[in-house]
Protein backbone atom coordinates (compact mmCIF):
# COMPACT_ATOMS: atom_id res chain seq x y z
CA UNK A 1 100.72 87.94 40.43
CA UNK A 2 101.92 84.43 39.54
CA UNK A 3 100.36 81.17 40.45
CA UNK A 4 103.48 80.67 43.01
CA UNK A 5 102.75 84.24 44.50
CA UNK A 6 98.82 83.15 44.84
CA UNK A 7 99.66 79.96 46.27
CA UNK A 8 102.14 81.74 49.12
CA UNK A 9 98.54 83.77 50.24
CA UNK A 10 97.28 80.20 50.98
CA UNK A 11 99.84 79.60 53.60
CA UNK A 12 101.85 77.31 51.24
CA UNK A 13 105.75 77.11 51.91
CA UNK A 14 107.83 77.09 48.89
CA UNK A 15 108.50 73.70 48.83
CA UNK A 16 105.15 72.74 49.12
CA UNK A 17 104.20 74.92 45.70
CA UNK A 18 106.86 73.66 44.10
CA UNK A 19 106.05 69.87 44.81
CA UNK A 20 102.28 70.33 44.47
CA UNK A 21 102.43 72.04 40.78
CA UNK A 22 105.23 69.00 39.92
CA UNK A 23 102.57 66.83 40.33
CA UNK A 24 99.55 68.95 39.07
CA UNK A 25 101.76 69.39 35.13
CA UNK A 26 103.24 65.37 36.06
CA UNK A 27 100.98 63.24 37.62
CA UNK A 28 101.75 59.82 39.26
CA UNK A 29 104.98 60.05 40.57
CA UNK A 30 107.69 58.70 42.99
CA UNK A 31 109.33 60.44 45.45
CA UNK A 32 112.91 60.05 43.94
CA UNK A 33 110.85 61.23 40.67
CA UNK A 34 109.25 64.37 42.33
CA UNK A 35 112.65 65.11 44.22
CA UNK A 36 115.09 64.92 40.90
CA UNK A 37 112.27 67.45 39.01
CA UNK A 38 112.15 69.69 42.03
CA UNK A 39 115.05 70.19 43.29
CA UNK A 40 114.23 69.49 46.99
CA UNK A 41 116.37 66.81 48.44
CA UNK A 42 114.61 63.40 48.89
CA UNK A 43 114.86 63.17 53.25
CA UNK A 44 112.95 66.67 52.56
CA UNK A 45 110.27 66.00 49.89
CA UNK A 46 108.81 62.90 52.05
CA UNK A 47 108.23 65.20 55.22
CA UNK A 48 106.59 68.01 52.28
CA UNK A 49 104.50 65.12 50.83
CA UNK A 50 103.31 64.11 54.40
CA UNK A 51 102.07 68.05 54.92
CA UNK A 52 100.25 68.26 51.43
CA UNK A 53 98.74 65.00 52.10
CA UNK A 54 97.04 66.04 55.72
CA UNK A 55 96.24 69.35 53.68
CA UNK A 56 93.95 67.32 51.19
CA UNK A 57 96.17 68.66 48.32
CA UNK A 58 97.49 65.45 47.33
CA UNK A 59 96.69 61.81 47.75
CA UNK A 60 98.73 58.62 48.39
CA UNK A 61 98.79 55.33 46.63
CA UNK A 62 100.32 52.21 46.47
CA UNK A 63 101.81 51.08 43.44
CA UNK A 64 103.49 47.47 44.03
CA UNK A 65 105.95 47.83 46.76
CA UNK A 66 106.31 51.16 46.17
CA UNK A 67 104.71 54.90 47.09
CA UNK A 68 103.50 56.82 44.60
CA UNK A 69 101.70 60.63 44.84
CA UNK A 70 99.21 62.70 42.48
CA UNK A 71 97.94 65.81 43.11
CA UNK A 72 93.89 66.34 44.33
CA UNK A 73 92.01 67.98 42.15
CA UNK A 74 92.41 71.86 42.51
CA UNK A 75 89.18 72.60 44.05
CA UNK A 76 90.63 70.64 47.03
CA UNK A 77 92.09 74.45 47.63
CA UNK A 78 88.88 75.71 47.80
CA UNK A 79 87.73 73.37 50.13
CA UNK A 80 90.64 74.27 52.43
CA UNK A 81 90.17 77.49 52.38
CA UNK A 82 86.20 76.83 53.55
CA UNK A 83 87.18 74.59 56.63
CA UNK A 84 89.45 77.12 57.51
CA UNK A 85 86.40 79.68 57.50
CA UNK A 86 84.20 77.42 59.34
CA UNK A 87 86.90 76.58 61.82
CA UNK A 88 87.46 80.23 62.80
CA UNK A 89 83.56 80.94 62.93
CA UNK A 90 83.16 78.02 65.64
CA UNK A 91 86.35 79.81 67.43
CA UNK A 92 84.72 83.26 67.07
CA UNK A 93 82.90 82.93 70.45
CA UNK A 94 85.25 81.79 72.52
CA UNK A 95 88.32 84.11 70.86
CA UNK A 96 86.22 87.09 71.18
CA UNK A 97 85.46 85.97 75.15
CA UNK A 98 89.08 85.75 75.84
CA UNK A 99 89.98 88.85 74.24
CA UNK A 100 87.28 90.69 77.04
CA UNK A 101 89.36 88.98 78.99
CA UNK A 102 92.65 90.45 78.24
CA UNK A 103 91.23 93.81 77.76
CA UNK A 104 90.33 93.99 81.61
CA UNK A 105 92.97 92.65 82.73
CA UNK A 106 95.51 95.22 84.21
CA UNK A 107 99.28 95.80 83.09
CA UNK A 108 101.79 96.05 85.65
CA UNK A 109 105.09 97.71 84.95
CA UNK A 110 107.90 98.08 87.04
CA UNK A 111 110.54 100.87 87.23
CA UNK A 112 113.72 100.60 89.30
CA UNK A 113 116.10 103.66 90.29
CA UNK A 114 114.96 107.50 89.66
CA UNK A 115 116.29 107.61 85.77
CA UNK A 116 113.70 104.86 84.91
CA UNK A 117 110.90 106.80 87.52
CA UNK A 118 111.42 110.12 85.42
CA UNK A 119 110.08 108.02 82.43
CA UNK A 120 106.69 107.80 84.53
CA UNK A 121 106.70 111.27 84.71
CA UNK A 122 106.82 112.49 81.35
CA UNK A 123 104.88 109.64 80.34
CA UNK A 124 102.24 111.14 82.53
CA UNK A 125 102.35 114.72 81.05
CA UNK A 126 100.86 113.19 77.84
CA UNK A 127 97.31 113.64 78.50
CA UNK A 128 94.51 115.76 78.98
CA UNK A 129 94.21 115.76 82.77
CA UNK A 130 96.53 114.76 85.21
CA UNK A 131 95.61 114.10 89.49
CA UNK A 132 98.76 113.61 91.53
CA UNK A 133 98.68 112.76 95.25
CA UNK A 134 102.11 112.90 97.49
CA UNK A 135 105.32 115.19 98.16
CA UNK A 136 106.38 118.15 95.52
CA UNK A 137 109.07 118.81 98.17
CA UNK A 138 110.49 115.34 97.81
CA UNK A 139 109.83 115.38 93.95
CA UNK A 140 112.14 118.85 94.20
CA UNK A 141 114.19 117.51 96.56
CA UNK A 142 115.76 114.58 94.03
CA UNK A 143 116.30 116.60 90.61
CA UNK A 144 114.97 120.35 90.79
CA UNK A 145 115.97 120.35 86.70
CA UNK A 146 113.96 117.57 86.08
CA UNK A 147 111.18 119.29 88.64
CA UNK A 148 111.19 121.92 85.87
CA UNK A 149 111.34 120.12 82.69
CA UNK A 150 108.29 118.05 83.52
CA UNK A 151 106.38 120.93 84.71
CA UNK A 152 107.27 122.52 80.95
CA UNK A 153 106.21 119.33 79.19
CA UNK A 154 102.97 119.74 81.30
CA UNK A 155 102.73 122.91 79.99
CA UNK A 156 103.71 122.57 76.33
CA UNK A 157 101.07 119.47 75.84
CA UNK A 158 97.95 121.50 77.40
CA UNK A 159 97.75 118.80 80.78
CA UNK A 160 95.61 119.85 83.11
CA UNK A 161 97.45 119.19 86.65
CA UNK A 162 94.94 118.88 90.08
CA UNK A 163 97.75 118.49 92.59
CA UNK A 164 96.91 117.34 96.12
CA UNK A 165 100.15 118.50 98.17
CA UNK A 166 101.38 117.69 102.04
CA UNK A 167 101.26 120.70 104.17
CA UNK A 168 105.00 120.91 104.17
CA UNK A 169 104.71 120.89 100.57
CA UNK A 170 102.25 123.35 99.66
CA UNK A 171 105.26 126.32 99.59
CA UNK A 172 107.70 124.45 97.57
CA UNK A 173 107.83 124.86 94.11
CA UNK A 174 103.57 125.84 93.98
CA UNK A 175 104.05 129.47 93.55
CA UNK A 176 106.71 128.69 90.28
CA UNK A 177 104.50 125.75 89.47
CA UNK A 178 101.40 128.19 89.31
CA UNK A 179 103.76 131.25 86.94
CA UNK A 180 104.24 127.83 84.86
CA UNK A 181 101.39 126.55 84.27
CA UNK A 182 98.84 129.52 84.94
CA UNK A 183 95.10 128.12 84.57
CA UNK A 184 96.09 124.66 84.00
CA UNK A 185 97.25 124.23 87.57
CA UNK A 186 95.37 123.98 90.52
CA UNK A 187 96.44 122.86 94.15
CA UNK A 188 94.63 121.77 97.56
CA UNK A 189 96.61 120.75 100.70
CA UNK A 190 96.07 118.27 102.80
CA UNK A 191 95.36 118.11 106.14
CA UNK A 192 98.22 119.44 108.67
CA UNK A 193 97.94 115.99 110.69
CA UNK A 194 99.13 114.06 106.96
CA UNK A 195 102.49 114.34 107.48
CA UNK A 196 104.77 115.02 103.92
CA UNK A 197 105.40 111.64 102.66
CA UNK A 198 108.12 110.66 99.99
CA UNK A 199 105.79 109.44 97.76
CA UNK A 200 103.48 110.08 94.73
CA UNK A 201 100.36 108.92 93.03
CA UNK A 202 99.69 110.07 90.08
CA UNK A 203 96.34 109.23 87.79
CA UNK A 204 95.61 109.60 84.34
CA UNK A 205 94.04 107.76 81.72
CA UNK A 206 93.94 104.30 82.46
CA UNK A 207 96.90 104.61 84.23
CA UNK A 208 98.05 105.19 87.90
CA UNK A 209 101.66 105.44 89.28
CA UNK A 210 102.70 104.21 92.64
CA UNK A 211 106.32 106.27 92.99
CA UNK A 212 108.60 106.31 96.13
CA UNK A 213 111.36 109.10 96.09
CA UNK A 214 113.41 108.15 98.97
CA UNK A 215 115.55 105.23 98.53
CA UNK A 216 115.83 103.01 96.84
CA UNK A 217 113.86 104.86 94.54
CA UNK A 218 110.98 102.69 92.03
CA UNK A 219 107.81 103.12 90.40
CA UNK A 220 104.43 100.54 89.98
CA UNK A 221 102.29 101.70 86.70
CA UNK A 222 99.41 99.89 86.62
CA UNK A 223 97.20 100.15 83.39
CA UNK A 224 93.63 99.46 83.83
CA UNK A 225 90.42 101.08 82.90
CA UNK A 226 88.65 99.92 86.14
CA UNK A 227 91.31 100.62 88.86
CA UNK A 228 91.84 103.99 86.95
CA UNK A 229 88.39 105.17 87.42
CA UNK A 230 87.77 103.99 90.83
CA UNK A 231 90.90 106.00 92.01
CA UNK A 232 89.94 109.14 90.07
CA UNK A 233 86.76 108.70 92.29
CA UNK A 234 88.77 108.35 94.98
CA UNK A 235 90.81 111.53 94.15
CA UNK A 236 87.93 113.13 93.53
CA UNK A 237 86.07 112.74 97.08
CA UNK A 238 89.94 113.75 98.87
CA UNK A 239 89.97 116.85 96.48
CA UNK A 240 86.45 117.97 97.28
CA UNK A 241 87.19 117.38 101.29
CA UNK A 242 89.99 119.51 101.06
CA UNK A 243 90.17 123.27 101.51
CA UNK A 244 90.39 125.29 98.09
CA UNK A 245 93.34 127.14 97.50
């Protein structure tokens, strides 16, 4: 690797390289000096000069009426290189605080018209276990194909699907649903008094899905740990109140 390539690891521009081994071979020079053996136009170089200075790289002096430039001596790179370390271990702290932070802080993603709601769907059907809450009949209702084709994706990535149906539901599309999916599906219905509402939850991962299926038709994922397990809990105590199938 050449000295220019090395230099480029230490967050040095071209320009800066070039102008900073001109005057490590050259010495004491001008700026009109450094900018004929550089190349770099002169309006340019005194901006570049200014950055190497406040780097520590090179130092200023005045000679006469005039501005001259020399480089530091190398080590000043090493030096650079060691406040750099020491300012990061002072940010540590607070960086890795912020990134907690972040981390629990939920995602919210919006999807508008039922195209854009299917991608909830199969985005669902890539996990281990699935919970849905809400209407198969609506879900049927909109796009039977599609109906199908997630139910298949269900089955082709091994998802485990707990499905808590409406009681207007619970005879469209279980029985085909259950010849599907065999031992990875299992339904409860809800209470006759719920009545079947155009709507679906559905919980997985971190993730849970607010979907409406009447229109206009649009979708809330919201990604977070916390909110993810407290409604699996939540599932959990409706599935356990319910009647087994």
């Amino acid at each position: 690797m050449s000295i220019q390539d090395q230099l480029k690891e230490l967050s040095l521009t071209k320009s800066e390289i070039k102008i900073y081994l001109y005057l490590l071979e050259m010495g004491i020079s001008t700026p009109p000096q450094i900018a004929k053996g550089t190349g770099i136009a002169r309006t340019n170089c005194y901006n570049i000069l200014s950055s190497l200075k406040d780097q520590g790289l090179i130092n200023e002096q005045e000679k006469g009426s005039r501005k001259v430039y020399l480089a530091s001596d190398p080590e000043s790179l090493l030096r650079r290189v060691q406040k750099r370390k020491e300012v990061i271990e002072q940010l540590l702290p607070d960086l890795r605080a912020l990134h907690t932070t972040q981390k629990n802080k939920p995602k919210i993603e919006f999807y508008d018209g039922f195209e854009q709601v299917k991608e909830i769907y199969l985005r669902a059907t890539n996990t281990k276990k699935l919970m849905a809450i809400g209407s198969v009949k609506a879900f049927a209702d909109r796009d039977a194909k599609f109906f199908l084709n997630f139910k298949m994706k269900l089955k082709t990535n091994g998802t485990c699907f707990q499905d808590l149906v409406a009681d207007s539901s619970s005879q469209n599309g279980i029985k085909e649903t259950k010849e599907i999916l065999k031992g990875l599906y299992e339904f409860r219905t809800l209470s006759k008094k719920y009545s079947d509402s155009p709507t679906d939850i559905l919980i997985w991962d971190d993730n849970i899905a607010l979907i409406t299926l009447e229109d206009p038709v649009f979708g809330t994922v919201i990604t977070s740990a916390l909110l993810a397990r407290t409604f699996g809990y939540m599932f959990e105590m409706l599935w356990e109140s319910q009647v087994k199938n």
